[in-house]
N, C-alpha and C. Protein backbone atom coordinates (compact mmCIF):
# COMPACT_ATOMS: atom_id res chain seq x y z
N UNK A 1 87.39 87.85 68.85
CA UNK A 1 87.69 87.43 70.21
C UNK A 1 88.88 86.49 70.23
N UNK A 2 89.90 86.67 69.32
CA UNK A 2 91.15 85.91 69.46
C UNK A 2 91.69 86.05 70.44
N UNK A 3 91.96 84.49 71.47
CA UNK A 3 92.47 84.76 72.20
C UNK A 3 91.84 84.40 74.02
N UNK A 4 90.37 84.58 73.35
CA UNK A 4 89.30 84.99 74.97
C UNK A 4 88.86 83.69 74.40
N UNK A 5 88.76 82.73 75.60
CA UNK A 5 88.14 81.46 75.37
C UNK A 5 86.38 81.66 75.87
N UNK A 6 85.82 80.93 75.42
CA UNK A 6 84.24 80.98 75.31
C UNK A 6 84.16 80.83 77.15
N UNK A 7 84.74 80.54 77.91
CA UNK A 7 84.70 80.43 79.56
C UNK A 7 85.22 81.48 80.09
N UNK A 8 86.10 82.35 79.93
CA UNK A 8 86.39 83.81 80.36
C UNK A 8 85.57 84.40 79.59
N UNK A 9 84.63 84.32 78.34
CA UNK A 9 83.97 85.79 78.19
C UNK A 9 82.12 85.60 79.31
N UNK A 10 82.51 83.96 79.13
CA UNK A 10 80.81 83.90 80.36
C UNK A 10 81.03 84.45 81.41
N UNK A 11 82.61 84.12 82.00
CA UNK A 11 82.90 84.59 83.35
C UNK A 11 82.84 86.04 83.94
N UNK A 12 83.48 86.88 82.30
CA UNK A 12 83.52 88.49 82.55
C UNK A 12 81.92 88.65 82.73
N UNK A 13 81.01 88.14 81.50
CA UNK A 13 79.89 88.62 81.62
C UNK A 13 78.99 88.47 83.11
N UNK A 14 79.11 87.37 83.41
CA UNK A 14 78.57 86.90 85.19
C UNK A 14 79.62 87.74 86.27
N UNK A 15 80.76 87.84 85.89
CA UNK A 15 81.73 89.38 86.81
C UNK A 15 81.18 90.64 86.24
N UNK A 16 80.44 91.07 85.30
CA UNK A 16 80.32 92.30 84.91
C UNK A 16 78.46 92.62 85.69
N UNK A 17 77.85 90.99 85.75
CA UNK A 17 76.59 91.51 86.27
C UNK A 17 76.40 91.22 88.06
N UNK A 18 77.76 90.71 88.17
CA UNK A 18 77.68 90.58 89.94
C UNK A 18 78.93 91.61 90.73
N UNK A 19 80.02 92.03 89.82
CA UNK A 19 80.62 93.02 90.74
C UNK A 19 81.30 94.13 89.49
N UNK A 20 80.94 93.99 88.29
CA UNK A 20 81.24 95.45 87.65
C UNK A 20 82.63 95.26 87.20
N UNK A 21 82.68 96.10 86.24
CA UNK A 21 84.38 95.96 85.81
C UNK A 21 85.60 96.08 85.91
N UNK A 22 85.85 95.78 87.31
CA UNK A 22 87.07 96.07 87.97
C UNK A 22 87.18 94.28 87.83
N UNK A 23 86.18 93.78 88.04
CA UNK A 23 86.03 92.05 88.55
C UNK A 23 85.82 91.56 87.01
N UNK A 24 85.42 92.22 85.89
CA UNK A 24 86.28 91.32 84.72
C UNK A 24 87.70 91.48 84.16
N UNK A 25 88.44 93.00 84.67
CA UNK A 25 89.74 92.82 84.48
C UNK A 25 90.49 91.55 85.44
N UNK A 26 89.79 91.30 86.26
CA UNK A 26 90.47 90.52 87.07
C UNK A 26 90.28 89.00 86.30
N UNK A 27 89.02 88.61 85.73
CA UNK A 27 88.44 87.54 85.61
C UNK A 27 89.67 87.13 83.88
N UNK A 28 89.49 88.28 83.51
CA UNK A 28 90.06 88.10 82.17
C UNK A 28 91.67 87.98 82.02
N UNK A 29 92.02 88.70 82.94
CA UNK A 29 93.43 88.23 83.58
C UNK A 29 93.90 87.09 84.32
N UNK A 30 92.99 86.28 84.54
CA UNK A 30 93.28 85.11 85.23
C UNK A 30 93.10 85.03 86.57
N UNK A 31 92.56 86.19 87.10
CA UNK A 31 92.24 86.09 88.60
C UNK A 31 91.39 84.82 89.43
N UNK A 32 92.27 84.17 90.25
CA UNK A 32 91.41 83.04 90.56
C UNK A 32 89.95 83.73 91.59
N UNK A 33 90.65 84.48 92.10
CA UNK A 33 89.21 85.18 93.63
C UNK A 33 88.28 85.13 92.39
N UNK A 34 88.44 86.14 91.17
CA UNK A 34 87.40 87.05 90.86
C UNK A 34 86.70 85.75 89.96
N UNK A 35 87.15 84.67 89.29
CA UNK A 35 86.63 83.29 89.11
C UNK A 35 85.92 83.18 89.87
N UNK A 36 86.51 82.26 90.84
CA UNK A 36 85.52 81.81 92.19
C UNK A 36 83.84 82.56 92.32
N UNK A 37 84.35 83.90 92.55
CA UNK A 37 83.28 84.18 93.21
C UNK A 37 82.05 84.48 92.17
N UNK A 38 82.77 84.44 89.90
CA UNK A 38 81.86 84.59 89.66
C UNK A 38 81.18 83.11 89.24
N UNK A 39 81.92 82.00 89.61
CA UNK A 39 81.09 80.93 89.67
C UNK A 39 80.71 80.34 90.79
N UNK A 40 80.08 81.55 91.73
CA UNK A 40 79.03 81.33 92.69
C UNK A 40 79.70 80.80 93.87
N UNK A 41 81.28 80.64 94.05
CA UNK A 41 82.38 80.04 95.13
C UNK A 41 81.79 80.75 96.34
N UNK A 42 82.04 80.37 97.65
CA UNK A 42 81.67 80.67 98.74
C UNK A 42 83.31 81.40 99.25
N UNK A 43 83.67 82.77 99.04
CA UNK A 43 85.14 83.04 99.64
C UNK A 43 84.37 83.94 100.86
N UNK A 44 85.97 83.33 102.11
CA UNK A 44 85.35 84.07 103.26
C UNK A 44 85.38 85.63 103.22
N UNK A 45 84.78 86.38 103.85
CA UNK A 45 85.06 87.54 104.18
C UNK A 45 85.82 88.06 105.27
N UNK A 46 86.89 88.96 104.22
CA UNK A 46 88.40 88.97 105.28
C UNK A 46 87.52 90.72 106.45
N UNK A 47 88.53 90.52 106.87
CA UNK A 47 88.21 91.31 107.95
C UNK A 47 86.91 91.43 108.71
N UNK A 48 86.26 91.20 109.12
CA UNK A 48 85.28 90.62 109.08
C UNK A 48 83.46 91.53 108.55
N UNK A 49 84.12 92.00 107.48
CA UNK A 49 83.46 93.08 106.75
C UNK A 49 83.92 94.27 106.59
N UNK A 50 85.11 94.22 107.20
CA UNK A 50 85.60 95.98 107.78
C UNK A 50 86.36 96.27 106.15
N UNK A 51 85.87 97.63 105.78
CA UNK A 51 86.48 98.35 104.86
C UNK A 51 88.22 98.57 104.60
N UNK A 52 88.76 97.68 103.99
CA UNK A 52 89.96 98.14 103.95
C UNK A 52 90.85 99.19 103.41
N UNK A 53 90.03 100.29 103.04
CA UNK A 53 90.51 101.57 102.42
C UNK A 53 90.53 102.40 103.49
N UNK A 54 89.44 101.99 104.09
CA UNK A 54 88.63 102.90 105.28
C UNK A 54 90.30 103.38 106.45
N UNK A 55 91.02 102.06 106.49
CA UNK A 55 92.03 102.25 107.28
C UNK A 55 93.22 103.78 106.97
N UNK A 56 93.32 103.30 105.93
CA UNK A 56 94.00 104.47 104.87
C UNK A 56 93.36 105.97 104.69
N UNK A 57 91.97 106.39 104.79
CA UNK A 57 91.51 106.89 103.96
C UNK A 57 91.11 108.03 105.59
N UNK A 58 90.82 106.95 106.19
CA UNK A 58 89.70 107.54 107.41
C UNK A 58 90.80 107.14 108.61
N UNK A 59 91.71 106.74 108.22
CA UNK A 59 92.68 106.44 109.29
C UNK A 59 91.66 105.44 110.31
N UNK A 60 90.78 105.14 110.14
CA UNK A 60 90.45 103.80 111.18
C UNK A 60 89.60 103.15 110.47
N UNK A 61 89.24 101.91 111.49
CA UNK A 61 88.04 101.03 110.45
C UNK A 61 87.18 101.43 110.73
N UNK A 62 85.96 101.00 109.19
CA UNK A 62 84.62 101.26 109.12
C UNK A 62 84.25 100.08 108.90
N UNK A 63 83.10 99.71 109.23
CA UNK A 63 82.27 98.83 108.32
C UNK A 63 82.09 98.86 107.23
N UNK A 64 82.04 97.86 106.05
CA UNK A 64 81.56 97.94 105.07
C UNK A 64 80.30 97.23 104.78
N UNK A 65 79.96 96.82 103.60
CA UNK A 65 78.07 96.96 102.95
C UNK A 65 78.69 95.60 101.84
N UNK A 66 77.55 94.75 102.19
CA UNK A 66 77.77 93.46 101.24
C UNK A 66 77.25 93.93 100.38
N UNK A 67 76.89 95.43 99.87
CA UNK A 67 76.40 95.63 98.70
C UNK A 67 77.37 96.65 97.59
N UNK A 68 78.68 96.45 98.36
CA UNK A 68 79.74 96.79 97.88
C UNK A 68 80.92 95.98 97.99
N UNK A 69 81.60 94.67 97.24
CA UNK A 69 82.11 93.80 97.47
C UNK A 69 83.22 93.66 96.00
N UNK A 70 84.25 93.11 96.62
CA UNK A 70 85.59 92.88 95.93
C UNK A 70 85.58 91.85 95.94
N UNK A 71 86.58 90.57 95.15
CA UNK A 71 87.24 89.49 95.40
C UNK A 71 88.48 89.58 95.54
N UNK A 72 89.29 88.97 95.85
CA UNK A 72 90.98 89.14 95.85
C UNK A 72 91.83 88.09 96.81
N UNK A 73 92.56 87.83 96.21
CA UNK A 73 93.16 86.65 96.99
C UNK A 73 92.82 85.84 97.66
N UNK A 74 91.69 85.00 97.10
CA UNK A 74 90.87 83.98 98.10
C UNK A 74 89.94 84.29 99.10
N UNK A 75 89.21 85.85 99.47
CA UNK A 75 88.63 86.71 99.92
C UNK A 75 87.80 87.74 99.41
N UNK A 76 86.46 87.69 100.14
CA UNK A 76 85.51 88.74 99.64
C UNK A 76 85.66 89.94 100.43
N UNK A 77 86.15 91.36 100.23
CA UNK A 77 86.32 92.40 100.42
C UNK A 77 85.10 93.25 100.82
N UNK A 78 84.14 93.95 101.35
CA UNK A 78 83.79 94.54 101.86
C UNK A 78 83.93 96.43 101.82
N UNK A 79 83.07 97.24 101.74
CA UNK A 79 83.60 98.55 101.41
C UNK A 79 82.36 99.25 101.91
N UNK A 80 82.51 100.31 102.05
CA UNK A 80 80.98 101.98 103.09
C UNK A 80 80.76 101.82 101.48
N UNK A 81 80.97 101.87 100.73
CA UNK A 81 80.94 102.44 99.24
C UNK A 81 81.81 102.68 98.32
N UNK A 82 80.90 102.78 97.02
CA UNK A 82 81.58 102.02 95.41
C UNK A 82 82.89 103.06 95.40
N UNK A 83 82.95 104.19 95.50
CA UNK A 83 84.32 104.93 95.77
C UNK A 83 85.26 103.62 96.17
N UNK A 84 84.81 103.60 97.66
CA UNK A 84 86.15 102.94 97.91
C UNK A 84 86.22 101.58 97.65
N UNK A 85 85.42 100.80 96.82
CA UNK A 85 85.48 99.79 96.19
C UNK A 85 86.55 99.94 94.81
N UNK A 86 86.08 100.89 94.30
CA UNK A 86 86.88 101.14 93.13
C UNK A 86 88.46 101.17 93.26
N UNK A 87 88.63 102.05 94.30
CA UNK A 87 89.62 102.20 94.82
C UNK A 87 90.97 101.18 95.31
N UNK A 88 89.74 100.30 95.73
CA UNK A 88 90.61 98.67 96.13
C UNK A 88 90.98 98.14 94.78
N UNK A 89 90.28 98.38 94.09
CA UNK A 89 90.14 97.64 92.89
C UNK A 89 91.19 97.83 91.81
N UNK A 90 91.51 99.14 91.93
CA UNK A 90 92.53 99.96 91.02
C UNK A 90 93.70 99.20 91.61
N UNK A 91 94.04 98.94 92.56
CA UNK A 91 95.33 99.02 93.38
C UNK A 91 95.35 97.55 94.60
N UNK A 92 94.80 96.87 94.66
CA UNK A 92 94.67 95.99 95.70
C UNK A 92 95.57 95.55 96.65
N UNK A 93 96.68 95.73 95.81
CA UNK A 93 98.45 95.35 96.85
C UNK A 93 98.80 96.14 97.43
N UNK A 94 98.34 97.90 97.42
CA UNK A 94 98.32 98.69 98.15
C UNK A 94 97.53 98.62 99.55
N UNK A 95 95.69 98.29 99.19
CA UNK A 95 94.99 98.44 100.36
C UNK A 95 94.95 97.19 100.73
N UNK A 96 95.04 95.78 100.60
CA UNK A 96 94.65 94.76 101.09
C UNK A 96 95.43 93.98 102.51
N UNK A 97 94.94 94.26 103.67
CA UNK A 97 95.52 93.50 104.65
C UNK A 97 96.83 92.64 104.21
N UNK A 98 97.94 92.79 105.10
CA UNK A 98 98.89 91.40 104.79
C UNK A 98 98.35 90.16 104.99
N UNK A 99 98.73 89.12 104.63
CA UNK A 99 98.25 87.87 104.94
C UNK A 99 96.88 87.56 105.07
N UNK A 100 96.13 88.51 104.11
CA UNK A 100 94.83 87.91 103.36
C UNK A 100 93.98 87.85 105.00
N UNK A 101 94.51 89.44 105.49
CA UNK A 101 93.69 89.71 107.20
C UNK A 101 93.92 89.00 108.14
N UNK A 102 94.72 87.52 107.87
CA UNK A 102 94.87 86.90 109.27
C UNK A 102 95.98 87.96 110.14
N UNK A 103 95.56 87.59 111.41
CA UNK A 103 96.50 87.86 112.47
C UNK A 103 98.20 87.90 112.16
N UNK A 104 98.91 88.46 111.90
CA UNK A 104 100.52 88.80 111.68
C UNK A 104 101.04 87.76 112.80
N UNK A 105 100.96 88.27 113.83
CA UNK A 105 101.55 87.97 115.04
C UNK A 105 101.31 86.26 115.61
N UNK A 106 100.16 85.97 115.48
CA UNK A 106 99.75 84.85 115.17
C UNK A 106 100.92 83.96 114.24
N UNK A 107 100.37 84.33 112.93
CA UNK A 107 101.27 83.89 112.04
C UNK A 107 102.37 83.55 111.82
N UNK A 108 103.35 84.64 112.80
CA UNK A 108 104.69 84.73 113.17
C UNK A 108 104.69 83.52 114.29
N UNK A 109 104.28 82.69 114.88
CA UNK A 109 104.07 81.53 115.71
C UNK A 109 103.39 80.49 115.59
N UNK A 110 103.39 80.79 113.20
CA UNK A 110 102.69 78.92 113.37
C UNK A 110 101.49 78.65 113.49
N UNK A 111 100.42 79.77 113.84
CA UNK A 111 99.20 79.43 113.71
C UNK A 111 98.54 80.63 112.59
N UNK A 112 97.08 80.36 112.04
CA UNK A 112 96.53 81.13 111.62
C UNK A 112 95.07 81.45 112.07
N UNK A 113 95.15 82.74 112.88
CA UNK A 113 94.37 82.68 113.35
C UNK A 113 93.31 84.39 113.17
N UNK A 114 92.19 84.05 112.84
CA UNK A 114 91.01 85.76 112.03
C UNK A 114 91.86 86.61 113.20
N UNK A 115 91.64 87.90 112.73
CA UNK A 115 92.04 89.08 113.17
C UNK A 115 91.04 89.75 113.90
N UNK A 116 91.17 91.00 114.80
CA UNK A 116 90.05 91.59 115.01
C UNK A 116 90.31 92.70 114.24
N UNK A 117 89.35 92.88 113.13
CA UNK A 117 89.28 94.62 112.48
C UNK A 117 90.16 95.74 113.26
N UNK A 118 89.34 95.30 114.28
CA UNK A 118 89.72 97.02 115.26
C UNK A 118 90.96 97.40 116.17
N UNK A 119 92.16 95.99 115.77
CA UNK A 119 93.43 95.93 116.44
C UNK A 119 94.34 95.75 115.07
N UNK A 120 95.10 96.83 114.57
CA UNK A 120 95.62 97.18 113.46
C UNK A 120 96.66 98.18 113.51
N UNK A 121 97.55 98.26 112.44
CA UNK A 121 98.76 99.11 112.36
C UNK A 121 99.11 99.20 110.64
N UNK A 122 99.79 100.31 110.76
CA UNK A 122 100.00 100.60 109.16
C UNK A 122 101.65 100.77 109.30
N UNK A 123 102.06 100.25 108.34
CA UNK A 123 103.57 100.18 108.62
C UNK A 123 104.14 99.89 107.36
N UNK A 124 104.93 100.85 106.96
CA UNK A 124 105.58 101.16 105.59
C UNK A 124 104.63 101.15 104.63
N UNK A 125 103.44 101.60 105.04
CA UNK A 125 102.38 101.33 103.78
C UNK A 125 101.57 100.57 103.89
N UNK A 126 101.70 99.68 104.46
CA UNK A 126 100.93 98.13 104.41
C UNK A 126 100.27 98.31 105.76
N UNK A 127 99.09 97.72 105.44
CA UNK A 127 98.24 97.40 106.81
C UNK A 127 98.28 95.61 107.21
N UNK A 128 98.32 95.73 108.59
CA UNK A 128 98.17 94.72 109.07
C UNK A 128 97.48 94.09 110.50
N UNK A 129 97.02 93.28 110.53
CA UNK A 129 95.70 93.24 111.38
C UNK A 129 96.22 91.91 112.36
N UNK A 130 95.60 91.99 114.15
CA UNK A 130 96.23 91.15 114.95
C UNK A 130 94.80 90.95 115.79
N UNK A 131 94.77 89.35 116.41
CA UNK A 131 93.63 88.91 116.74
C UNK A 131 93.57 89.52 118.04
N UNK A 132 94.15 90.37 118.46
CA UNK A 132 94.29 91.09 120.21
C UNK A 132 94.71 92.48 119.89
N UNK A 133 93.81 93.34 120.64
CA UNK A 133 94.40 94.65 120.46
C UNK A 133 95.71 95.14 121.09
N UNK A 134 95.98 94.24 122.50
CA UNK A 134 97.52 94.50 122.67
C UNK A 134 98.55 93.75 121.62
N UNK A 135 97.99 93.31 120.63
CA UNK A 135 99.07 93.07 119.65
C UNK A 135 99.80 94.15 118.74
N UNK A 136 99.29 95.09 119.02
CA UNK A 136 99.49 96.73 117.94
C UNK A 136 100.61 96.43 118.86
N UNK A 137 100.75 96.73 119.92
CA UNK A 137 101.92 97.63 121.11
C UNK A 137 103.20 96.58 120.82
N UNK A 138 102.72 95.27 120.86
CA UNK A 138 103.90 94.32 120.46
C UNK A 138 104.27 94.77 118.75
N UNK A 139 103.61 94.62 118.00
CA UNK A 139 103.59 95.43 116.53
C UNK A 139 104.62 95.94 117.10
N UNK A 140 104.13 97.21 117.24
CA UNK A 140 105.34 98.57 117.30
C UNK A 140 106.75 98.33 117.52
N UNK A 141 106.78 97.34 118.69
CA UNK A 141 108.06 97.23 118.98
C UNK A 141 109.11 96.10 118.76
N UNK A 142 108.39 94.63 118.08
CA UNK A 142 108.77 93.48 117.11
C UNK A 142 108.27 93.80 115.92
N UNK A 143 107.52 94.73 115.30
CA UNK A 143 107.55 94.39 114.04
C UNK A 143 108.09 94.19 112.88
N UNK A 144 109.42 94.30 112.55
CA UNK A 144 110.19 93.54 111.04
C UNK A 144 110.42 92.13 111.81
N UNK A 145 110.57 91.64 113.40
CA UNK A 145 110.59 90.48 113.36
C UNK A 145 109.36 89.39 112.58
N UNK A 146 108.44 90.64 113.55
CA UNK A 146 106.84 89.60 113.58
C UNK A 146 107.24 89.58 111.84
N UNK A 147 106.68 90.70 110.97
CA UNK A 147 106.29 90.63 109.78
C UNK A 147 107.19 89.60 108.74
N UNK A 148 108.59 89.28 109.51
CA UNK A 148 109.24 88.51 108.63
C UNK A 148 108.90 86.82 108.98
N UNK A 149 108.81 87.02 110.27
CA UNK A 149 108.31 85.24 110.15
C UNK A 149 107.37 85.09 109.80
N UNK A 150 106.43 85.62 109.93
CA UNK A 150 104.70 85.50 109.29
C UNK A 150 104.63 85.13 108.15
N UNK A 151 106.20 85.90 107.09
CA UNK A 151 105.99 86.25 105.92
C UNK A 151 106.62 84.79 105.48
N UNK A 152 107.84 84.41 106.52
CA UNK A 152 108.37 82.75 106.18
C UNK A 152 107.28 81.51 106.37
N UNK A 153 106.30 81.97 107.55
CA UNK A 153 105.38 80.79 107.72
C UNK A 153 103.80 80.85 107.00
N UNK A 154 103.69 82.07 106.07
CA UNK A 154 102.69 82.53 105.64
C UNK A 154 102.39 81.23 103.86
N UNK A 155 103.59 80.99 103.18
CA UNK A 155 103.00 79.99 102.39
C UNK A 155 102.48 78.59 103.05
N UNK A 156 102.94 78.32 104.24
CA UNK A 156 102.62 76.86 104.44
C UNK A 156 101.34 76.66 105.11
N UNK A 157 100.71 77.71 105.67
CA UNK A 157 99.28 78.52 106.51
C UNK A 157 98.73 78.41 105.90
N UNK A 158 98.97 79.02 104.32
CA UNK A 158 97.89 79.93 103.52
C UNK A 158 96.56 79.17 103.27
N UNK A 159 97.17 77.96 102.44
CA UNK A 159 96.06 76.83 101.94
C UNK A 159 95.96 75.35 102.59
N UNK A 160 96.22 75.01 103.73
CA UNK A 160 96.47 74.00 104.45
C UNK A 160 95.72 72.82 104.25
């Protein structure tokens, strides 16, 4: 075990018996989420359970099952099932909300404020989620503005 300190192999083992081995590559790599949550951390749940593959996959949101759960960027992930858990898991910078699910648009004005699941847009790939469903329609038609200030005011939000 050159190399694996006696606290990452407890951690994989408590990630291997609470979310499986997608969550000790993470743990063993230095992942802070997949830490946290395997030393019992309280991370919120982004979207507010809603499946984030589901957007991609099913083209809209689903609910997901706290009995299918991710960590990732300071957030517990949510999934219908281990498919699309895995899935997040393989790839997370692909499926994971911008800005760790807060509101874009919001963001782009300085505040941070939860999203609603069910007011969303996919844009160049990336999904992104707004606390008002008439925020899609503004989306559509500011979005490289919105997404770039969000993205300037998004470190000073993040951990306040």
């Amino acid at each position: 075990m050159s190399g694996l300190s006696r606290r990452a192999f407890v951690s994989a083992a408590v990630a291997v018996a609470l979310g499986g081995a997608a969550a000790v590559q993470l743990v063993l790599s230095g992942g802070a989420a997949a830490q946290n949550a395997a030393a019992g951390g309280k991370a919120r749940v982004a979207l507010k359970g809603y499946d984030p593959v589901a957007y991609f996959t099913e083209g809209k949101p689903e609910k997901g099952s706290k009995e299918f759960t991710f960590a990732y960027d300071d957030a517990t992930y949510w999934f219908k099932s281990a498919p699309n858990r895995d899935k997040f898991a393989s790839d997370p910078e692909h499926y994971a909300p911008q800005f760790d699910g807060y509101c874009a648009i919001q963001l782009s004005r300085g505040l941070k404020v939860e999203a609603d699941p069910e007011a969303w847009a996919i844009t160049n790939g990336k999904l992104y989620v707004f606390s008002k469903k008439k925020g899609v329609n503004k989306f559509k038609t500011e979005g490289v503005q919105i997404a770039e200030k969000a993205r300037e005011n998004w470190p000073k939000l993040r951990n306040p």
